[in-house]
C-alpha atoms as a PDB file:
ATOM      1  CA  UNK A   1       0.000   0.000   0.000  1.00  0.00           C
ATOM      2  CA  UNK A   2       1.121   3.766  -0.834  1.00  0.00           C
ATOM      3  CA  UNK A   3       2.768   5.569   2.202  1.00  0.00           C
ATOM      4  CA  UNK A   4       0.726   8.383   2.903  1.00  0.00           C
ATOM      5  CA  UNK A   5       3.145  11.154   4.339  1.00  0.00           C
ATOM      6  CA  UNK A   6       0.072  13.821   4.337  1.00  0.00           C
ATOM      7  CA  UNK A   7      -3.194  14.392   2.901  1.00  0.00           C
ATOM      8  CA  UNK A   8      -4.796  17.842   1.623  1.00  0.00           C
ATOM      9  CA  UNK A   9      -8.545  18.774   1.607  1.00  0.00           C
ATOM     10  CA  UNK A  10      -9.080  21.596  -1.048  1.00  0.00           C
ATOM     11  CA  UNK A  11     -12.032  23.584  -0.058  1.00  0.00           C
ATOM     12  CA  UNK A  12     -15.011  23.036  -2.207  1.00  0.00           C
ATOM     13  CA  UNK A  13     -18.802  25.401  -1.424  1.00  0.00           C
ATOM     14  CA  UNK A  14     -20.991  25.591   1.766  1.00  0.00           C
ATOM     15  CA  UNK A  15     -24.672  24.885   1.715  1.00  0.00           C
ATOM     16  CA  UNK A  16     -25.512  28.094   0.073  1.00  0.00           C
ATOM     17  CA  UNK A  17     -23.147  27.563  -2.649  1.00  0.00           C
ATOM     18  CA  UNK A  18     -20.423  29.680  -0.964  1.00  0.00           C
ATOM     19  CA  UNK A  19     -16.842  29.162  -1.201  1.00  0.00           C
ATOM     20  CA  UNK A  20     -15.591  27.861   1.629  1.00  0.00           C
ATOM     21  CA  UNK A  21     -13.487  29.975   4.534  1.00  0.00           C
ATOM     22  CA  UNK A  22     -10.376  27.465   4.376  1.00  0.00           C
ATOM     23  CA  UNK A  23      -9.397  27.253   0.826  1.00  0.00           C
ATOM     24  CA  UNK A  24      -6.718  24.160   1.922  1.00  0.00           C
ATOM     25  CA  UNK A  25      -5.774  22.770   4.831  1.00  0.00           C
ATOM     26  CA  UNK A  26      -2.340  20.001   5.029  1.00  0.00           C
ATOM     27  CA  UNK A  27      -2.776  17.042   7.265  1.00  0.00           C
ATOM     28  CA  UNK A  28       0.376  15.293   8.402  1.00  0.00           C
ATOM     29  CA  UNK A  29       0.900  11.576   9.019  1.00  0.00           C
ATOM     30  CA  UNK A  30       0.171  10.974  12.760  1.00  0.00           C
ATOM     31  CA  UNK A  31      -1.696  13.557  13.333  1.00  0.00           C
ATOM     32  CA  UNK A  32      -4.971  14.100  15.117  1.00  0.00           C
ATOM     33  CA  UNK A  33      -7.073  16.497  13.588  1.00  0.00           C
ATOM     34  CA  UNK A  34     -10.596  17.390  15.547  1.00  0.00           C
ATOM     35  CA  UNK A  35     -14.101  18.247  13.794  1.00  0.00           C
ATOM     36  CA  UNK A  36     -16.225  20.161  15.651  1.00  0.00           C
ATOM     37  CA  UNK A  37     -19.435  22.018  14.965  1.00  0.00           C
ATOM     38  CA  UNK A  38     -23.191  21.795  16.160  1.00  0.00           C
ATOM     39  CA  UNK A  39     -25.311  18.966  14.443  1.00  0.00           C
ATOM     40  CA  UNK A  40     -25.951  19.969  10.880  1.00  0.00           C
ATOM     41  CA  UNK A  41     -22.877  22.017  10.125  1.00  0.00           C
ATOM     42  CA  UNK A  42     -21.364  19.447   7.679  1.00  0.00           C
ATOM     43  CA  UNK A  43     -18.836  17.662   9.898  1.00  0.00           C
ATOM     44  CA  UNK A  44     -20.266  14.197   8.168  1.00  0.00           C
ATOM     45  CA  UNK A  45     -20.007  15.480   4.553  1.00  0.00           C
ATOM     46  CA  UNK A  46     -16.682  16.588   5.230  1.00  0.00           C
ATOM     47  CA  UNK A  47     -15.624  12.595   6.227  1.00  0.00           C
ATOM     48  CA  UNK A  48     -17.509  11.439   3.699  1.00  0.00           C
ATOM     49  CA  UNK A  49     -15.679  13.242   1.534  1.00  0.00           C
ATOM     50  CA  UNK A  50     -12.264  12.367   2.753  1.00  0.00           C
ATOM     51  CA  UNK A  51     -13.618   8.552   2.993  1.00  0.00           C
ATOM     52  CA  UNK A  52     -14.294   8.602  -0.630  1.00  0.00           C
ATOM     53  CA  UNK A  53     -11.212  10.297  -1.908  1.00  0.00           C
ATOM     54  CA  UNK A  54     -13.143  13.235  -3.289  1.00  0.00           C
ATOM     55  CA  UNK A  55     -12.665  15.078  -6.593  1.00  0.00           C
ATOM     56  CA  UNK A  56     -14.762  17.638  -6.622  1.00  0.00           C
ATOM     57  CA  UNK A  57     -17.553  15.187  -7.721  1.00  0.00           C
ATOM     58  CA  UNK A  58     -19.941  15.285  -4.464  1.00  0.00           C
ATOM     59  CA  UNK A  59     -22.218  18.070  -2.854  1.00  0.00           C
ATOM     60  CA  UNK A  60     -19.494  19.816  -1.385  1.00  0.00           C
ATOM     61  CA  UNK A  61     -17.310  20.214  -4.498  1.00  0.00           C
ATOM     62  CA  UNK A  62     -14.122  19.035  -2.110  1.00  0.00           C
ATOM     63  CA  UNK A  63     -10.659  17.394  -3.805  1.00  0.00           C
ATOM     64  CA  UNK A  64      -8.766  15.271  -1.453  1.00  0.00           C
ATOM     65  CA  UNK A  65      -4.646  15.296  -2.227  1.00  0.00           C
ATOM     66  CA  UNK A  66      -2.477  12.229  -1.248  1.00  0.00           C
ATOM     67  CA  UNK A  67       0.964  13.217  -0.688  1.00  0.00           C
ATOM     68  CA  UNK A  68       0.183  16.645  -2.908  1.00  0.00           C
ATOM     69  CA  UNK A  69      -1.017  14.442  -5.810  1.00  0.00           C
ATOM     70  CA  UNK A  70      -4.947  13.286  -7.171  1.00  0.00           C
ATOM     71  CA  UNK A  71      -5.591  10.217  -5.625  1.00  0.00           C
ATOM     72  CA  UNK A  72      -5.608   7.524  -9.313  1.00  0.00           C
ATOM     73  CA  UNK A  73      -8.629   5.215  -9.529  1.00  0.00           C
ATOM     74  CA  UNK A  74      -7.569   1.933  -8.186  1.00  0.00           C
ATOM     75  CA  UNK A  75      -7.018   3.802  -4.680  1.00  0.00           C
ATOM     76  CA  UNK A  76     -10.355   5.275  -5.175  1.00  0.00           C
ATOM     77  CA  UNK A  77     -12.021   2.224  -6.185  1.00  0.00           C
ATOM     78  CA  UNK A  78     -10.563  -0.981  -5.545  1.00  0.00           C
ATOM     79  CA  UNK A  79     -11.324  -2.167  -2.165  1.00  0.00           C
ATOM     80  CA  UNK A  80      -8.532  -4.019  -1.249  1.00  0.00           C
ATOM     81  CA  UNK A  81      -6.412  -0.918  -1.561  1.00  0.00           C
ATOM     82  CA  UNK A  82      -8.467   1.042   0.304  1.00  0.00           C
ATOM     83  CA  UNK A  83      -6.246   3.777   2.601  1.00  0.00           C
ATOM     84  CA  UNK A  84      -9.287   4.913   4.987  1.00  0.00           C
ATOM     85  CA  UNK A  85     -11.099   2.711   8.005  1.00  0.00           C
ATOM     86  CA  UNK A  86     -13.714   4.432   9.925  1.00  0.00           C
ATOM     87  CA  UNK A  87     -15.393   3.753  13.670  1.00  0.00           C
ATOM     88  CA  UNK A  88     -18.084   4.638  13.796  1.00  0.00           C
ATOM     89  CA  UNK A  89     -20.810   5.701  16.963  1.00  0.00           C
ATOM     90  CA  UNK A  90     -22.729   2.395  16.143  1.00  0.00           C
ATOM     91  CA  UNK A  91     -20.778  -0.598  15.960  1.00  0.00           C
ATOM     92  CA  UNK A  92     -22.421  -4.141  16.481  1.00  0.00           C
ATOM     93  CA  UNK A  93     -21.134  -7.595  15.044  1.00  0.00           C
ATOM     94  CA  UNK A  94     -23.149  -9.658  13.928  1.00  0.00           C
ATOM     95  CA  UNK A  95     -21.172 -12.000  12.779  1.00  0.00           C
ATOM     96  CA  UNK A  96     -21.563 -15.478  14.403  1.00  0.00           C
ATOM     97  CA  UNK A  97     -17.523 -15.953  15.806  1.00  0.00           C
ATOM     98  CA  UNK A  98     -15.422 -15.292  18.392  1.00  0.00           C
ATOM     99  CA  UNK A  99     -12.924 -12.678  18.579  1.00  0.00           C
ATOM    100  CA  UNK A 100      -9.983 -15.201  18.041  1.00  0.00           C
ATOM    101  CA  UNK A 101     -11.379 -16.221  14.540  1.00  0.00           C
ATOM    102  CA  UNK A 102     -12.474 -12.394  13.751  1.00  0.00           C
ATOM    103  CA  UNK A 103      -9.130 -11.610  13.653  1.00  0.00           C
ATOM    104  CA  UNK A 104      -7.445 -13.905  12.437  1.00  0.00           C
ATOM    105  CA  UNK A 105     -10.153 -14.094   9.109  1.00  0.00           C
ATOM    106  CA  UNK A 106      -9.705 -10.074   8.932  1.00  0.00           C
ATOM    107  CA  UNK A 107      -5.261 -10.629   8.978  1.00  0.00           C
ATOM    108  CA  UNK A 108      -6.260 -13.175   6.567  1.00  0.00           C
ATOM    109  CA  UNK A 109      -7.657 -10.836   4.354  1.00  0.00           C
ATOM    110  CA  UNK A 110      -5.505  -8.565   4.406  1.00  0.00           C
ATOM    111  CA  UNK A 111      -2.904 -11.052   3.240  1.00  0.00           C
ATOM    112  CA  UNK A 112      -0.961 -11.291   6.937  1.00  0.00           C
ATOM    113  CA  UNK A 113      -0.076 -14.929   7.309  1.00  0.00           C
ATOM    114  CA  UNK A 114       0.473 -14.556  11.425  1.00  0.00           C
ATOM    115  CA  UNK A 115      -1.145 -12.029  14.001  1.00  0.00           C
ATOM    116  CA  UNK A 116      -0.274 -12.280  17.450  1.00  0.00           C
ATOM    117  CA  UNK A 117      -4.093 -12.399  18.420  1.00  0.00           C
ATOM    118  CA  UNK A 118      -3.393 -12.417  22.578  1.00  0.00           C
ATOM    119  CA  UNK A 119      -1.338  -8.848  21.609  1.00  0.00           C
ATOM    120  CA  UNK A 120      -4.164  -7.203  19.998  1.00  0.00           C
ATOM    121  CA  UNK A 121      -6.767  -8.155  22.407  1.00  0.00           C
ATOM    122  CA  UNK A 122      -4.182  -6.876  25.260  1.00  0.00           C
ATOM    123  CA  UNK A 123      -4.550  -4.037  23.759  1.00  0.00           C
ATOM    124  CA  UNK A 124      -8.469  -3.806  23.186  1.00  0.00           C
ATOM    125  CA  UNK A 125      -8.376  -4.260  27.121  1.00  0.00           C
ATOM    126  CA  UNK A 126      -6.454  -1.393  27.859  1.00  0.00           C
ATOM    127  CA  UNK A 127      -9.280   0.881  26.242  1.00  0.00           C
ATOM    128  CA  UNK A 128     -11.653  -1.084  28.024  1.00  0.00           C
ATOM    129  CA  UNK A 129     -13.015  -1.807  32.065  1.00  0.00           C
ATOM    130  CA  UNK A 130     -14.636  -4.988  30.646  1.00  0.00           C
ATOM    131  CA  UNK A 131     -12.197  -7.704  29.538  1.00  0.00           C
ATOM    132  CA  UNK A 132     -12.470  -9.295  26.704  1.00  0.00           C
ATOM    133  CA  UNK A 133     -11.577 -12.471  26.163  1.00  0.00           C
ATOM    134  CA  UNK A 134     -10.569 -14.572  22.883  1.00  0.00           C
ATOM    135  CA  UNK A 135     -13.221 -17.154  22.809  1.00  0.00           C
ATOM    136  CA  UNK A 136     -15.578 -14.460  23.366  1.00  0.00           C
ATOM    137  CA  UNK A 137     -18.734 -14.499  20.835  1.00  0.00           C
ATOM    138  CA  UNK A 138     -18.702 -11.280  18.494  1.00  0.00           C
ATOM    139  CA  UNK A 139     -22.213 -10.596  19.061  1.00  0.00           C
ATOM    140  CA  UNK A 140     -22.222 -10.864  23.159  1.00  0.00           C
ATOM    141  CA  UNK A 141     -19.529  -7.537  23.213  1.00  0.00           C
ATOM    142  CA  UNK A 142     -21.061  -4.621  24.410  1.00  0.00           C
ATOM    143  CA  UNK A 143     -20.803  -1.432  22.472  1.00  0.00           C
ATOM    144  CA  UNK A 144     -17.352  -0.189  24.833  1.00  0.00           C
ATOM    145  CA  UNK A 145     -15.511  -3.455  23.808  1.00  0.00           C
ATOM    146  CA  UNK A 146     -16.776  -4.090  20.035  1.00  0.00           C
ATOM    147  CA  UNK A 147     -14.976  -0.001  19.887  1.00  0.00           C
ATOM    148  CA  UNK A 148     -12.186  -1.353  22.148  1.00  0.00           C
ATOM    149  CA  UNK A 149     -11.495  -3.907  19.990  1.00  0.00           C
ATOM    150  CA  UNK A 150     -11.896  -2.574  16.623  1.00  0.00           C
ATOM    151  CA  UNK A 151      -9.580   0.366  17.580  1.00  0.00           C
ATOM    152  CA  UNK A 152      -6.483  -2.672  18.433  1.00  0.00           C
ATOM    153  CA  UNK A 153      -7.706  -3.767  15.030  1.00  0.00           C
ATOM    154  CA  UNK A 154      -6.967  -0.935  13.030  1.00  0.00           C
ATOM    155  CA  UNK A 155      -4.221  -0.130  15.240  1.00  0.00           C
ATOM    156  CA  UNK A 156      -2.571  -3.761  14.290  1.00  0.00           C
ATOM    157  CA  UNK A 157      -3.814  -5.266  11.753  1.00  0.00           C
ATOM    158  CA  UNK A 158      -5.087  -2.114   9.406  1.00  0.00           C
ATOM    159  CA  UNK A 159      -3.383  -1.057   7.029  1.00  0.00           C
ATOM    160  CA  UNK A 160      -5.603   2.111   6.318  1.00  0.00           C
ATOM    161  CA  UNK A 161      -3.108   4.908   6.827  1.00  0.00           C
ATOM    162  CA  UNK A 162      -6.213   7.357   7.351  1.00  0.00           C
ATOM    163  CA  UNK A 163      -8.543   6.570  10.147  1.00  0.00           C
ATOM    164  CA  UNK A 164     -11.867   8.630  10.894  1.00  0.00           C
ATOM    165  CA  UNK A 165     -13.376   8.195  14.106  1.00  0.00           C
ATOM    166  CA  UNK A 166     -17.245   9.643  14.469  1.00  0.00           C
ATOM    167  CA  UNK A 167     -18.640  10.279  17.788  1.00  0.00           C
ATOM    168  CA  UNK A 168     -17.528   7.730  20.067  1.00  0.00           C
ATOM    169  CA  UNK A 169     -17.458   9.446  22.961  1.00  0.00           C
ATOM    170  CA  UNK A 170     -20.541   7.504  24.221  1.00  0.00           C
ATOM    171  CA  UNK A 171     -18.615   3.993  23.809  1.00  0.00           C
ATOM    172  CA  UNK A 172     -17.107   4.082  27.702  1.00  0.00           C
ATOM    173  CA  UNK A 173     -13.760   2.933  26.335  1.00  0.00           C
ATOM    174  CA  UNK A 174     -10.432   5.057  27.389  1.00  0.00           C
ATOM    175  CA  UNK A 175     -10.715   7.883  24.648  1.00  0.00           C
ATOM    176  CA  UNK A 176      -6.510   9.623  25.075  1.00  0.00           C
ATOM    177  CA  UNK A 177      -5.293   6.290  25.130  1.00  0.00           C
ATOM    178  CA  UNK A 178      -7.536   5.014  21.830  1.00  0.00           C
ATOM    179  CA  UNK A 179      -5.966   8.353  20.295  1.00  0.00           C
ATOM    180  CA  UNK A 180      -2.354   7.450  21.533  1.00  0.00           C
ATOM    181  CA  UNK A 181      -2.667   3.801  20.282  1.00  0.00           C
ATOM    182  CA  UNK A 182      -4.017   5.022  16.618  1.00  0.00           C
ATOM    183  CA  UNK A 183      -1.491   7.977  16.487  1.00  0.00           C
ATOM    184  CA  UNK A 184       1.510   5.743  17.147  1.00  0.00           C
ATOM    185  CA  UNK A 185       0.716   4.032  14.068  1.00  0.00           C
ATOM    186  CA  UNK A 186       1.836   6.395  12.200  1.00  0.00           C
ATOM    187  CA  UNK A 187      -1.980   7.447  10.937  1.00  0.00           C
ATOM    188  CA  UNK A 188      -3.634  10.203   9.981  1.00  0.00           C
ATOM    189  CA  UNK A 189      -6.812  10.485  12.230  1.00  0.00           C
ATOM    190  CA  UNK A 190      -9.652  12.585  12.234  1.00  0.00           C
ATOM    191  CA  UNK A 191     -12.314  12.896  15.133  1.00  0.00           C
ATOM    192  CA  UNK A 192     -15.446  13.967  14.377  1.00  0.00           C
ATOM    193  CA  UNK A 193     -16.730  14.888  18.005  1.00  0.00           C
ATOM    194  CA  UNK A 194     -18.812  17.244  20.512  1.00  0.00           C
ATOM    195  CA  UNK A 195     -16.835  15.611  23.331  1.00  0.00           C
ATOM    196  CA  UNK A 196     -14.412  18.164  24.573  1.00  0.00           C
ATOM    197  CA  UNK A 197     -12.109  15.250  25.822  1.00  0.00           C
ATOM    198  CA  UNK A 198     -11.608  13.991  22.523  1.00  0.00           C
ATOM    199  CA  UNK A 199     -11.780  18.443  20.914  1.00  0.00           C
ATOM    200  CA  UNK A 200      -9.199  19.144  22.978  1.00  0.00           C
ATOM    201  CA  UNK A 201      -7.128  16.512  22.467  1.00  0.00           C
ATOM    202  CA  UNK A 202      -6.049  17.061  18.987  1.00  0.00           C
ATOM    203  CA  UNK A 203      -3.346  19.686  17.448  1.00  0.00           C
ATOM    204  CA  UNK A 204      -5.722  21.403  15.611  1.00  0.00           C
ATOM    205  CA  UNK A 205      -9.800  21.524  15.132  1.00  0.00           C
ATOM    206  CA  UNK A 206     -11.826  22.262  11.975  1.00  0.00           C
ATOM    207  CA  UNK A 207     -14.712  24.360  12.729  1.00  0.00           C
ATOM    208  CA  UNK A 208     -17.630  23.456  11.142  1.00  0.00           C
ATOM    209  CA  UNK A 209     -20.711  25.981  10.425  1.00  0.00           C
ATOM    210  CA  UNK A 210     -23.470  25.500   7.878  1.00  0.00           C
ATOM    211  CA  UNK A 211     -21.954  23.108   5.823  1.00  0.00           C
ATOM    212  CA  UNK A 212     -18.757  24.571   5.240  1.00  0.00           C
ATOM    213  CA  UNK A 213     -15.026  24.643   6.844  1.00  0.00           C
ATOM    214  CA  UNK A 214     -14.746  28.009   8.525  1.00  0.00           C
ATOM    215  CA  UNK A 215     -11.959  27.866  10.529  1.00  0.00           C
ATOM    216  CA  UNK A 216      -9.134  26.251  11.917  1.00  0.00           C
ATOM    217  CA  UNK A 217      -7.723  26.512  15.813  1.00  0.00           C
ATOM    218  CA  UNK A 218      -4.069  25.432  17.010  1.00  0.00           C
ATOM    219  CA  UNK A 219      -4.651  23.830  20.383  1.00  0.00           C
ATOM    220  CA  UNK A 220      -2.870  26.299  23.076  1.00  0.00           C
ATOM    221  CA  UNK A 221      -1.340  25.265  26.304  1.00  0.00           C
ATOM    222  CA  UNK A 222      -4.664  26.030  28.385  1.00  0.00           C
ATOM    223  CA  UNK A 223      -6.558  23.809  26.445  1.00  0.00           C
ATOM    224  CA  UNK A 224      -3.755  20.619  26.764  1.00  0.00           C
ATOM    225  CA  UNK A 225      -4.119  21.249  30.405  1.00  0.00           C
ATOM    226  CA  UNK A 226      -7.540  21.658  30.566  1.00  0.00           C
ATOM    227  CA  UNK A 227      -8.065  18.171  28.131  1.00  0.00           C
ATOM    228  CA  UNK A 228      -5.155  16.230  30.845  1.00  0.00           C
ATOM    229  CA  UNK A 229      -7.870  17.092  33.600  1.00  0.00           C
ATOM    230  CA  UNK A 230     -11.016  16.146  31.315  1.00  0.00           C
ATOM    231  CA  UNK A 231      -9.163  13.215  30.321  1.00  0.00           C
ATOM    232  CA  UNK A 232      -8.490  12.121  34.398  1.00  0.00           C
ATOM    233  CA  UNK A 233     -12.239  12.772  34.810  1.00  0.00           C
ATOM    234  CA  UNK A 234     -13.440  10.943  32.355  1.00  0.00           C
ATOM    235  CA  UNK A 235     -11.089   7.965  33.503  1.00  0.00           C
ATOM    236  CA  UNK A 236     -12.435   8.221  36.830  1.00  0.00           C
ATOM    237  CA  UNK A 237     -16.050   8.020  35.709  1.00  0.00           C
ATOM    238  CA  UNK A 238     -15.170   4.979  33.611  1.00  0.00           C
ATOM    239  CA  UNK A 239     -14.212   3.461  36.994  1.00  0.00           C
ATOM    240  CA  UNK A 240     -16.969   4.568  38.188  1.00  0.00           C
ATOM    241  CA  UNK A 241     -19.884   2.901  35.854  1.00  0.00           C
ATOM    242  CA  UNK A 242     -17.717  -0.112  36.377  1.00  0.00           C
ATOM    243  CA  UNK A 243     -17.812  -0.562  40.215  1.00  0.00           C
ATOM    244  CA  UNK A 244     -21.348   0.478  39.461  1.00  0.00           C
ATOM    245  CA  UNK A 245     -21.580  -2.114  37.458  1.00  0.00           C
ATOM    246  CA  UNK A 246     -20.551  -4.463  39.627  1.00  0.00           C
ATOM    247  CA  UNK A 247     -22.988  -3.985  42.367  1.00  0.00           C
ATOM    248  CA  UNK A 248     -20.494  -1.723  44.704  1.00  0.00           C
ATOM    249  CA  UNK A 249     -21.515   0.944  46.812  1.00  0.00           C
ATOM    250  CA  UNK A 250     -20.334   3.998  46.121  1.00  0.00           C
ATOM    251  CA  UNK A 251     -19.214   6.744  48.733  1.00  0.00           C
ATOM    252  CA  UNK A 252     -18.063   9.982  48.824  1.00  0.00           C
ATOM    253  CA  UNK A 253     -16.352  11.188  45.971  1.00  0.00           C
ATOM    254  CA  UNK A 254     -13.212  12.931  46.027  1.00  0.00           C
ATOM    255  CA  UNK A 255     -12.098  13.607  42.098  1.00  0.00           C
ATOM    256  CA  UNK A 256     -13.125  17.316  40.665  1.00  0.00           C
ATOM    257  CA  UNK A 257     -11.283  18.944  38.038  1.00  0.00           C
ATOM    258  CA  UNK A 258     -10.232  22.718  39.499  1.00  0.00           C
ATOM    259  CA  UNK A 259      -9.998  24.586  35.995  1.00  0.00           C
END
């Protein structure tokens, strides 16, 4: 597969047919990119668009670059080849295996020979307060460890070098260290979010409003500080709905983020 060193998204029109604010924006390999903007501003058009390679031929009138060059049509069409996996907010198997043959069938197709299959799932279980085990039926996973688990999937055995995650902030899985995992790959990932956890914990943001990218926002060092305490609440919480889970009473509690 190509080696994607950076894609670029060259602004296309709005919803009213107006040229978009950001004419191009450069995405570098291993970034995380955030895309934020209330419900109908375009943030799904805008992966759709990068999903599909775009030239200019949907609504939005986007092109997608790779590596500062069009995109030729076996990487557009050709499944096998294709450079972008997405996880999405609703993710349920239904396929009647366990997690063991899952991935080994999904190495398989992607031509690997050998995956270490206890690695990956070591990994899913880091995202995740409910283990998951390898004889584990695919449809029995809750919706924290079928996420868990397909983020150590793309993370491993993937080779899509673009990866666009859309509002999983619902899942209950550990959301920095799904980012870290995915990011250490080497891969380009966008996260389409309203989670500030998640917002805050990219580089940079694409603002979204009707339609159309309007702007673009560095992270600053407030807002890494402010995500490192979001990110240790949200952990805690996690901990929480587990011991809730459980059946364990829960006393006073003593974690507060002081902004």
């Amino acid at each position: 597969m190509q080696i994607i060193e950076n894609i670029t998204i060259i602004g296309g029109i709005d919803k009213q047919g107006m040229t978009e604010s950001i004419k191009e924006f450069l995405i570098s390999q291993g970034e995380i990119i955030g895309v934020v903007g209330p419900t109908g501003s375009g943030k799904s058009q805008l992966i759709s668009d990068i999903e599909q390679l775009a030239q200019e031929d949907t609504s939005s009138g986007r092109q997608i670059l790779i590596n500062g060059k069009v995109p030729d049509y076996e990487i557009r069409n050709n499944p096998r080849k294709k450079m972008v996996a997405q996880l999405s907010q609703n993710m349920n198997f239904l396929a009647d295996m366990s997690v063991a043959d899952f991935l080994c069938l999904h190495a398989k197709c992607r031509g690997k020979e050998y995956i270490d299959v206890s690695k990956i799932i070591s990994l899913a279980n880091e995202l995740t307060g409910e283990p998951i085990k390898s004889n584990d039926n695919l449809t029995i996973l809750s919706g924290g460890q079928s996420r868990a688990l397909m983020v150590a999937d793309v993370a491993v055995i993937s080779e899509s070098p673009i990866v666009l995650i859309d509002e999983i902030e619902n899942a209950g899985i550990k959301k920095h260290e799904a980012l870290n995992l995915l990011s250490g790959q080497g891969k380009i990932i966008l996260v389409v979010t309203h989670d500030p956890v998640l917002a805050l914990s990219a580089e940079r943001r694409i603002i979204m409003r009707n339609g159309g990218m309007r702007n673009i926002i560095h992270s600053s060092k407030d807002e890494k500080i402010a995500s490192k305490k979001l990110n240790d609440l949200d952990r805690n919480i996690l901990l929480l709905r587990e011991k809730v889970r459980s059946g364990e009473v829960i006393g006073k509690l003593n974690f507060e983020p002081a902004f």
